[in-house]
Structure formats: structure tokens, C-alpha cells
C-alpha atoms as a PDB file:
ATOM      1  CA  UNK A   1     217.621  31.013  19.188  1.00  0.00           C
ATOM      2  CA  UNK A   2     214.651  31.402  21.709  1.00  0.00           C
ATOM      3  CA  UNK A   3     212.783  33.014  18.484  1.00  0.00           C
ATOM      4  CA  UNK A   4     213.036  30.249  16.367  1.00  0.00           C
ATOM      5  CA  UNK A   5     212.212  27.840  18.852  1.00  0.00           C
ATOM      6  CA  UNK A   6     209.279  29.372  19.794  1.00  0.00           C
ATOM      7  CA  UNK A   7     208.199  29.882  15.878  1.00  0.00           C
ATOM      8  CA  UNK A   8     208.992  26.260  15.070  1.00  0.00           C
ATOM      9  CA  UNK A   9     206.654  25.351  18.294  1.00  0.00           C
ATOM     10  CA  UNK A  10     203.857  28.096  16.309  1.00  0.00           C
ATOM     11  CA  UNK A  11     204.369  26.002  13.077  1.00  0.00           C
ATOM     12  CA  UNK A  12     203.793  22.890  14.915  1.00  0.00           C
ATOM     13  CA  UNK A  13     200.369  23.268  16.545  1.00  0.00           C
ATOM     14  CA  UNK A  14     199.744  25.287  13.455  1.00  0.00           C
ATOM     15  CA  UNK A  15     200.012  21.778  11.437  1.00  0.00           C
ATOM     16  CA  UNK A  16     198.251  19.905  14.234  1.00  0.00           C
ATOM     17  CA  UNK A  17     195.694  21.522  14.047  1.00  0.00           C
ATOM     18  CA  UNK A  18     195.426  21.501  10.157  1.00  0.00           C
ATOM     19  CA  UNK A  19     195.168  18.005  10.533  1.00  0.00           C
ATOM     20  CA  UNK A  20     192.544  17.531  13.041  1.00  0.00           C
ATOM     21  CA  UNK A  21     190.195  19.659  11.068  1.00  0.00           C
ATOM     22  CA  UNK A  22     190.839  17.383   8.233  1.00  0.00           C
ATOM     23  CA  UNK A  23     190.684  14.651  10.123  1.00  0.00           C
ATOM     24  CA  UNK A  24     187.406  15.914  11.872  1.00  0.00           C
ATOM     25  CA  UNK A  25     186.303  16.605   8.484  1.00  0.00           C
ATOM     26  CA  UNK A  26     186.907  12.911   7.606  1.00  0.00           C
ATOM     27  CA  UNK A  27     185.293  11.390  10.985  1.00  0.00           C
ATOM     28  CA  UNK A  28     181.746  13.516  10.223  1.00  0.00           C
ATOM     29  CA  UNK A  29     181.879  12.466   6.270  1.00  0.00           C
ATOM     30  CA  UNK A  30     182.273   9.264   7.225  1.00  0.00           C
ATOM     31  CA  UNK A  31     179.137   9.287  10.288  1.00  0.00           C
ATOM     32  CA  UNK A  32     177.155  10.918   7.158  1.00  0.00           C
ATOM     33  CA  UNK A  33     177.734   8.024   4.559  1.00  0.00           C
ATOM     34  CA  UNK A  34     177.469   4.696   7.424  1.00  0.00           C
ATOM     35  CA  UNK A  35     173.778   6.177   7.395  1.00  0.00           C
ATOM     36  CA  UNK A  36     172.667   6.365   3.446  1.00  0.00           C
ATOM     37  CA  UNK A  37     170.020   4.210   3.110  1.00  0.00           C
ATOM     38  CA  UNK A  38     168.383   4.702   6.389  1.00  0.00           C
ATOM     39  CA  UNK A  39     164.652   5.158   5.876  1.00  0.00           C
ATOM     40  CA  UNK A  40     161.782   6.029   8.852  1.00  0.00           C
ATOM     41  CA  UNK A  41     159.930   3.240  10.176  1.00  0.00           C
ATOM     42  CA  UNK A  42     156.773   3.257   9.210  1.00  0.00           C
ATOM     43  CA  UNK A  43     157.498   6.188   6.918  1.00  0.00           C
ATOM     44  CA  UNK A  44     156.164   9.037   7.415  1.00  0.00           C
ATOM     45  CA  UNK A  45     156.729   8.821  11.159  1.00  0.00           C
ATOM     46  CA  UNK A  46     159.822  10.750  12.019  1.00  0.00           C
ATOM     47  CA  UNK A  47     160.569   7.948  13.797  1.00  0.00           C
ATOM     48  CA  UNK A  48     162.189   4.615  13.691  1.00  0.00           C
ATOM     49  CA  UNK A  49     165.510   3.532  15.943  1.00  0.00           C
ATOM     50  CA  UNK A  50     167.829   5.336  13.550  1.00  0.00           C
ATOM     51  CA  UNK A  51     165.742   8.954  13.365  1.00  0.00           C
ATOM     52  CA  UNK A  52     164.946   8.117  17.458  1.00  0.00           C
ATOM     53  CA  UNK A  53     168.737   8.497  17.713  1.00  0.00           C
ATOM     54  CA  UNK A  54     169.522  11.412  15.555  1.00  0.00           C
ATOM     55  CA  UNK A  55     166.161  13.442  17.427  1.00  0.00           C
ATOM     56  CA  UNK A  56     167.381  12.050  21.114  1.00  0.00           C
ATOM     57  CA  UNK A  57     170.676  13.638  20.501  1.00  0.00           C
ATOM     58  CA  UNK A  58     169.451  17.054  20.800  1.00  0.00           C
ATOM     59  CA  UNK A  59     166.749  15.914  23.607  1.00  0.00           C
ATOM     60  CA  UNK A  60     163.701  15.367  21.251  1.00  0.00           C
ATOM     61  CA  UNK A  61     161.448  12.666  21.105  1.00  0.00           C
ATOM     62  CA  UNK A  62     159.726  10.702  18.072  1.00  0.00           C
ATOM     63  CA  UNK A  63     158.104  12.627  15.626  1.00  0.00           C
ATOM     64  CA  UNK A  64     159.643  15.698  15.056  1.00  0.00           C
ATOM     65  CA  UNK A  65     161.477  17.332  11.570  1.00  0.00           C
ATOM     66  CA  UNK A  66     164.937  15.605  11.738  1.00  0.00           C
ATOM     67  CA  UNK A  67     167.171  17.110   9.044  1.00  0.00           C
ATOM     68  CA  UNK A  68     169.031  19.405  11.833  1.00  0.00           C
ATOM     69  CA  UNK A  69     169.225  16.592  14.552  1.00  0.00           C
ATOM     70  CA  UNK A  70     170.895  14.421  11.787  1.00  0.00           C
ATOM     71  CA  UNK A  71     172.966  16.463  10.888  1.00  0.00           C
ATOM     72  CA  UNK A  72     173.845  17.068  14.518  1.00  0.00           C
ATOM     73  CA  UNK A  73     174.463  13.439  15.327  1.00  0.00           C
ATOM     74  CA  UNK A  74     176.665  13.339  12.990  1.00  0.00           C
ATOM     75  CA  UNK A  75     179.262  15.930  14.199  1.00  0.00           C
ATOM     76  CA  UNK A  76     178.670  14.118  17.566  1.00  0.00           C
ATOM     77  CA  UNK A  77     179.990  11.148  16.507  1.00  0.00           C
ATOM     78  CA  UNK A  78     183.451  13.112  16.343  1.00  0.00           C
ATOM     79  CA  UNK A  79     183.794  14.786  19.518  1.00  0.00           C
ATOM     80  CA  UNK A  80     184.990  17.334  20.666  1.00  0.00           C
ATOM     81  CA  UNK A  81     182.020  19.616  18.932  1.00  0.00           C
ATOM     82  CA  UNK A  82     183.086  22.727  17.288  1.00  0.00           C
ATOM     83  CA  UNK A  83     183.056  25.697  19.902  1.00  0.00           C
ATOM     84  CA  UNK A  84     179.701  27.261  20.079  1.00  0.00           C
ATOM     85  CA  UNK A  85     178.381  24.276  18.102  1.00  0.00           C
ATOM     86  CA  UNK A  86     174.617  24.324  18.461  1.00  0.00           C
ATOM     87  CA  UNK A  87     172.825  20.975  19.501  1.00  0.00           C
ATOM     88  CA  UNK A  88     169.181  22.079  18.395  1.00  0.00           C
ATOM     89  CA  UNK A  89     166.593  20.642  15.815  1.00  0.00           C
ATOM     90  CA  UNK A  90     165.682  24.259  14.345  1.00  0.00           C
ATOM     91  CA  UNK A  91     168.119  24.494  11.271  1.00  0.00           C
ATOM     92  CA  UNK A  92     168.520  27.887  11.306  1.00  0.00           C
ATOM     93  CA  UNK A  93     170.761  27.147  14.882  1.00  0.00           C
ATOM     94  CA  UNK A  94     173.337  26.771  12.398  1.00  0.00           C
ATOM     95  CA  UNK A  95     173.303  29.165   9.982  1.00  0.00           C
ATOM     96  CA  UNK A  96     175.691  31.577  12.722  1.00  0.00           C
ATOM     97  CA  UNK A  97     176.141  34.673  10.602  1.00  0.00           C
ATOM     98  CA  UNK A  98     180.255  34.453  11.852  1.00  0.00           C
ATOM     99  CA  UNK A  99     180.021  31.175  10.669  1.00  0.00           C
ATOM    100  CA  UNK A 100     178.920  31.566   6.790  1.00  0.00           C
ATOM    101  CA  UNK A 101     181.115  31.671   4.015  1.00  0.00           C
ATOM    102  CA  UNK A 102     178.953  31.202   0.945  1.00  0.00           C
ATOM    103  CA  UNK A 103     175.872  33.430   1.196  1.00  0.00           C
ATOM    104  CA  UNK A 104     173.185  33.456  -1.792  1.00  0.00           C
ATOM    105  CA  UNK A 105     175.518  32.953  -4.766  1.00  0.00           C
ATOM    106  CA  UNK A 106     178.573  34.838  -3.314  1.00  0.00           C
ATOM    107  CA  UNK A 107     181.197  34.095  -1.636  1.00  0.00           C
ATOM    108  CA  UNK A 108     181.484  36.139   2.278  1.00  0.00           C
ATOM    109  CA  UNK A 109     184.813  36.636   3.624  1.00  0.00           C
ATOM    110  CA  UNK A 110     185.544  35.412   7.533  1.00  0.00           C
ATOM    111  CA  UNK A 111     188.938  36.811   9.038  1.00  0.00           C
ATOM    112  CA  UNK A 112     189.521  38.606   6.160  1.00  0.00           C
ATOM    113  CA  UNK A 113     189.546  35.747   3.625  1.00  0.00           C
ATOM    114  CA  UNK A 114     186.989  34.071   1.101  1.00  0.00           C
ATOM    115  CA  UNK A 115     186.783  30.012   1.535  1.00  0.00           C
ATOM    116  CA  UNK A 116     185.309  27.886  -0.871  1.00  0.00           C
ATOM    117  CA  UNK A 117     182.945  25.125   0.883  1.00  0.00           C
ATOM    118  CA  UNK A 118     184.149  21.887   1.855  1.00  0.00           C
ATOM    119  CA  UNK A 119     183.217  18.629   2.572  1.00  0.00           C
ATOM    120  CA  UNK A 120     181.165  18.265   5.955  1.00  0.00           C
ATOM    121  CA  UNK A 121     180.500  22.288   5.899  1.00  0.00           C
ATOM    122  CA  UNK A 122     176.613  22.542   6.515  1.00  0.00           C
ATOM    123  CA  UNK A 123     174.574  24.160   3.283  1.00  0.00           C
ATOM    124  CA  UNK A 124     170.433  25.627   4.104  1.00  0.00           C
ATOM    125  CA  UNK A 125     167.820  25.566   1.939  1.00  0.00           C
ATOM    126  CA  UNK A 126     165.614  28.964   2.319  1.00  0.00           C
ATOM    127  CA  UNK A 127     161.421  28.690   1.668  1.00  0.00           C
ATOM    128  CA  UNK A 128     159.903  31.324   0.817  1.00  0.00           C
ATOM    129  CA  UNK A 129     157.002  30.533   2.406  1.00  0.00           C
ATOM    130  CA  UNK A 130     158.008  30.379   5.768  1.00  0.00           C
ATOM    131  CA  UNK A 131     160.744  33.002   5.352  1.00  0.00           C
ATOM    132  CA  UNK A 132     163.667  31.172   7.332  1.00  0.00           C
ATOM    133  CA  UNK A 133     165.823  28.140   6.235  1.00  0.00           C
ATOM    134  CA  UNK A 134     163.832  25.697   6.412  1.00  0.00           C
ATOM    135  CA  UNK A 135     166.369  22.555   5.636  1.00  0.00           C
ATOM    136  CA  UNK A 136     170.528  21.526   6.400  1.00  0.00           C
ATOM    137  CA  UNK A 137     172.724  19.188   5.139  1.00  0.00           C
ATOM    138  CA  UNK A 138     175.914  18.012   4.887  1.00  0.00           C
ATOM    139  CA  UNK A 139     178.315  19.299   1.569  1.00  0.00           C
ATOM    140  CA  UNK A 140     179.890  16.182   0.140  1.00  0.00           C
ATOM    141  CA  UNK A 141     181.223  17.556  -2.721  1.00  0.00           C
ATOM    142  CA  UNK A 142     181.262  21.525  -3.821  1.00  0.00           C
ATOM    143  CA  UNK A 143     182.407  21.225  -6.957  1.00  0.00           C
ATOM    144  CA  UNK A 144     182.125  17.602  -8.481  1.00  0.00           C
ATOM    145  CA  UNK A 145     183.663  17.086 -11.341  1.00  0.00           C
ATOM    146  CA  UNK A 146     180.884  14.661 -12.966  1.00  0.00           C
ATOM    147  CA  UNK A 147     177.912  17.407 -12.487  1.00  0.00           C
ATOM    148  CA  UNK A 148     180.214  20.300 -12.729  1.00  0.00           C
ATOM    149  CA  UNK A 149     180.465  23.960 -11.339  1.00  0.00           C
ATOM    150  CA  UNK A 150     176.770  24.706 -10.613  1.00  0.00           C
ATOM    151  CA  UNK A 151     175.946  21.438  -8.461  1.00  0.00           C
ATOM    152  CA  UNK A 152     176.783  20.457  -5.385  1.00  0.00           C
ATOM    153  CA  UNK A 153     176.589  16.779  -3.767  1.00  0.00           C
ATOM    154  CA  UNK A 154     175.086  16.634  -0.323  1.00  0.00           C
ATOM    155  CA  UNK A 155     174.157  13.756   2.049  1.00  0.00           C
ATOM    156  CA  UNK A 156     171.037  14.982   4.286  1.00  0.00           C
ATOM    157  CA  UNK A 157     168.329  13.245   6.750  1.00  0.00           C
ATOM    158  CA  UNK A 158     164.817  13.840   6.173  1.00  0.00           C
ATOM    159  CA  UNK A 159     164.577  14.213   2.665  1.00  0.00           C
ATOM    160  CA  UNK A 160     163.273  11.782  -0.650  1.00  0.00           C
ATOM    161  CA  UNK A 161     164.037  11.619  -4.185  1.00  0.00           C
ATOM    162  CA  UNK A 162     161.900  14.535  -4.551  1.00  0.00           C
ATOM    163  CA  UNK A 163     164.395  16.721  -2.476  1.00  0.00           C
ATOM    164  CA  UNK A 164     161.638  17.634  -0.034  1.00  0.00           C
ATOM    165  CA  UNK A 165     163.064  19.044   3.629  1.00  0.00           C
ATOM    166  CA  UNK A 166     160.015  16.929   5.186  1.00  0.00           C
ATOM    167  CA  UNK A 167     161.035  13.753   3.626  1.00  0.00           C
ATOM    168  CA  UNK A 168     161.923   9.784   4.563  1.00  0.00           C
ATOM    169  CA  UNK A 169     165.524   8.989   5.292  1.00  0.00           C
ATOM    170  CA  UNK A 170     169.133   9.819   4.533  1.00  0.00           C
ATOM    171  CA  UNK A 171     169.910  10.319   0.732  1.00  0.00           C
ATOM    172  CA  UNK A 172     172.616  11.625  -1.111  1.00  0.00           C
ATOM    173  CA  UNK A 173     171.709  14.459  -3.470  1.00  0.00           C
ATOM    174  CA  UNK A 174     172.595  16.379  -6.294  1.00  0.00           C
ATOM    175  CA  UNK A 175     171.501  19.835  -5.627  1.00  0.00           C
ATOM    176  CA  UNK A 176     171.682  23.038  -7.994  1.00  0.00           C
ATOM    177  CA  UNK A 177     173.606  25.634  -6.231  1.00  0.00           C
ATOM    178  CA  UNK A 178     171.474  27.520  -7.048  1.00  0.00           C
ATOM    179  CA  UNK A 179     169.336  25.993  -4.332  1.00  0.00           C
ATOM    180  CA  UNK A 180     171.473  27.125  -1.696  1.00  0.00           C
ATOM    181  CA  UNK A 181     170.866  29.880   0.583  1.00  0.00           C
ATOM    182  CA  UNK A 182     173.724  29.774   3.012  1.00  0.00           C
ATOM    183  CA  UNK A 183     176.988  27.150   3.669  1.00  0.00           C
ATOM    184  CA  UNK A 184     178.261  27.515   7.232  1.00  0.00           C
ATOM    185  CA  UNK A 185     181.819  26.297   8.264  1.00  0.00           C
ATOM    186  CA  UNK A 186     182.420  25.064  11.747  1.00  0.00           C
ATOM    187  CA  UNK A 187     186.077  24.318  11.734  1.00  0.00           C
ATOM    188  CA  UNK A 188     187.936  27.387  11.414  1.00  0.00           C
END
């Protein structure tokens, strides 16, 4: 009797916890999409109240790449942050190799298990040029049916219609998987 009690107790936190992550998932989707539309003032800046607030909330200032600090105050809107979370404007913060589960085209098993990418996991974009990831967003979608298998749909901070990492405001893209370097999940 004492077994089963303390496996239906297991079970119990086991769904509770299934649910906050969802929920979580939700709360950080939902931060990402009450911010489409915003745009730097003047552009060009990396500034404006909006970017101000995504850059103050890992201790920057006006004028600095925003893409990870967005991304950031977006997961801070839906405290608690994930354990080990980091609160940084350098993208690659995020990319925490026990973290990844999508890695260049292929899938990378964490606790012994492959997980397809889900919405609010964080995808990088790698340049060559500067040989790091050099851009993060946020996955909306991994697998939407109107673009099919090979896209993704992403909502990101400083980008443009051009897809640039040094861009303007907070668009939602359509992005090529084959554009993505890395996905990270935070959750699990």
C-alpha cells in the first residue's frame, strides 16, 4: 500500500510538472508575440523604450546588439528562469552544449533520448565570418504545416525583412532550417 502511494505521489508531480513546462512554454510564446511589431527608435539605434528594456534586463545600456537580451526578457517575463538560465547579451550564453538537441541538421540525444524542437526552444544562427553564433531566437513553429518540413517559424529581436542578426525590431520569420546551427531547450 505504502508503494503505491508513494508511486501515485511520483505520477503526480510527474504531471505537474508536465504542465508547467507547457504552461511556461505558453507564458514565453506569448511575451514573444505582445512584442511583433516593435521597431528601434530612431532605427538604427539599438535603442528606443522597448529595446532599453530588453538590453536593461541583462544590465546593458542603449546601443548594444539586442537579439540575446530579447530573447532574455522574454523568459523573464515567466519567472522562475530555467536553472542555470543565462541572463547575458552574447548569444552564444545559450547555446549550453547539455542544453542542445538539434545540432547542424541532426538531431543530439539529452538523457538518452532525441527531442524534436518546440515552441519557445531557442535556435542560433552561425557566421562564418566571425566563427561563433552570431544570432538567437525564439522557435514558433518547427514544423509548420503551410511551409513544410524544411522551415521553421521564429519570432526574434534585432532583425529586418532581410533576416539580418543586426537588424530593427521584433519580426516573425520564416527561416530555412537549413539556417540553423544549434536549437537549445531550457525546460527539461
Amino acid at each position: 500500500m505504502k508503494n503505491i502511494f508513494y508511486l501515485i505521489l511520483i505520477l503526480f508531480f510527474i504531471t505537474i510538472n508536465a504542465q508547467t513546462i507547457k504552461e511556461k512554454r505558453e507564458c514565453i510564446y506569448q511575451a514573444a508575440i505582445s512584442q511583433l511589431g516593435v521597431r528601434e527608435k530612431p532605427i538604427g539605434s539599438n535603442g528606443g523604450k522597448e529595446v532599453e528594456s530588453y538590453l536593461a534586463c541583462v544590465g546593458l545600456p542603449k546601443g548594444y546588439a539586442w537579439c540575446a537580451a530579447f530573447t532574455t526578457w522574454c523568459y523573464k517575463q515567466c519567472k522562475p528562469l530555467p536553472k542555470y538560465f543565462p541572463v547575458s547579451a552574447w548569444a552564444p550564453a545559450y547555446a549550453a552544449i547539455n542544453k542542445v538537441i538539434y545540432s547542424r541538421g541532426n538531431y543530439v540525444k539529452r538523457n538518452g533520448i532525441l527531442q524534436e524542437p518546440q515552441r519557445s526552444d531557442l535556435y542560433f544562427v552561425f557566421d562564418m565570418y566571425a566563427r561563433r553564433i552570431e544570432h538567437i531566437g525564439l522557435i514558433e513553429d518547427w514544423n509548420p504545416a503551410t511551409y513544410g518540413k524544411d522551415y521553421i517559424i521564429t519570432i526574434e529581436g534585432n532583425t529586418n525583412d532581410n533576416y539580418s542578426y543586426e537588424g530593427i525590431g521584433v519580426f516573425r520569420k520564416v527561416r530555412s532550417k537549413r539556417m540553423v546551427y544549434q536549437v537549445a531547450n531550457w525546460f527539461e
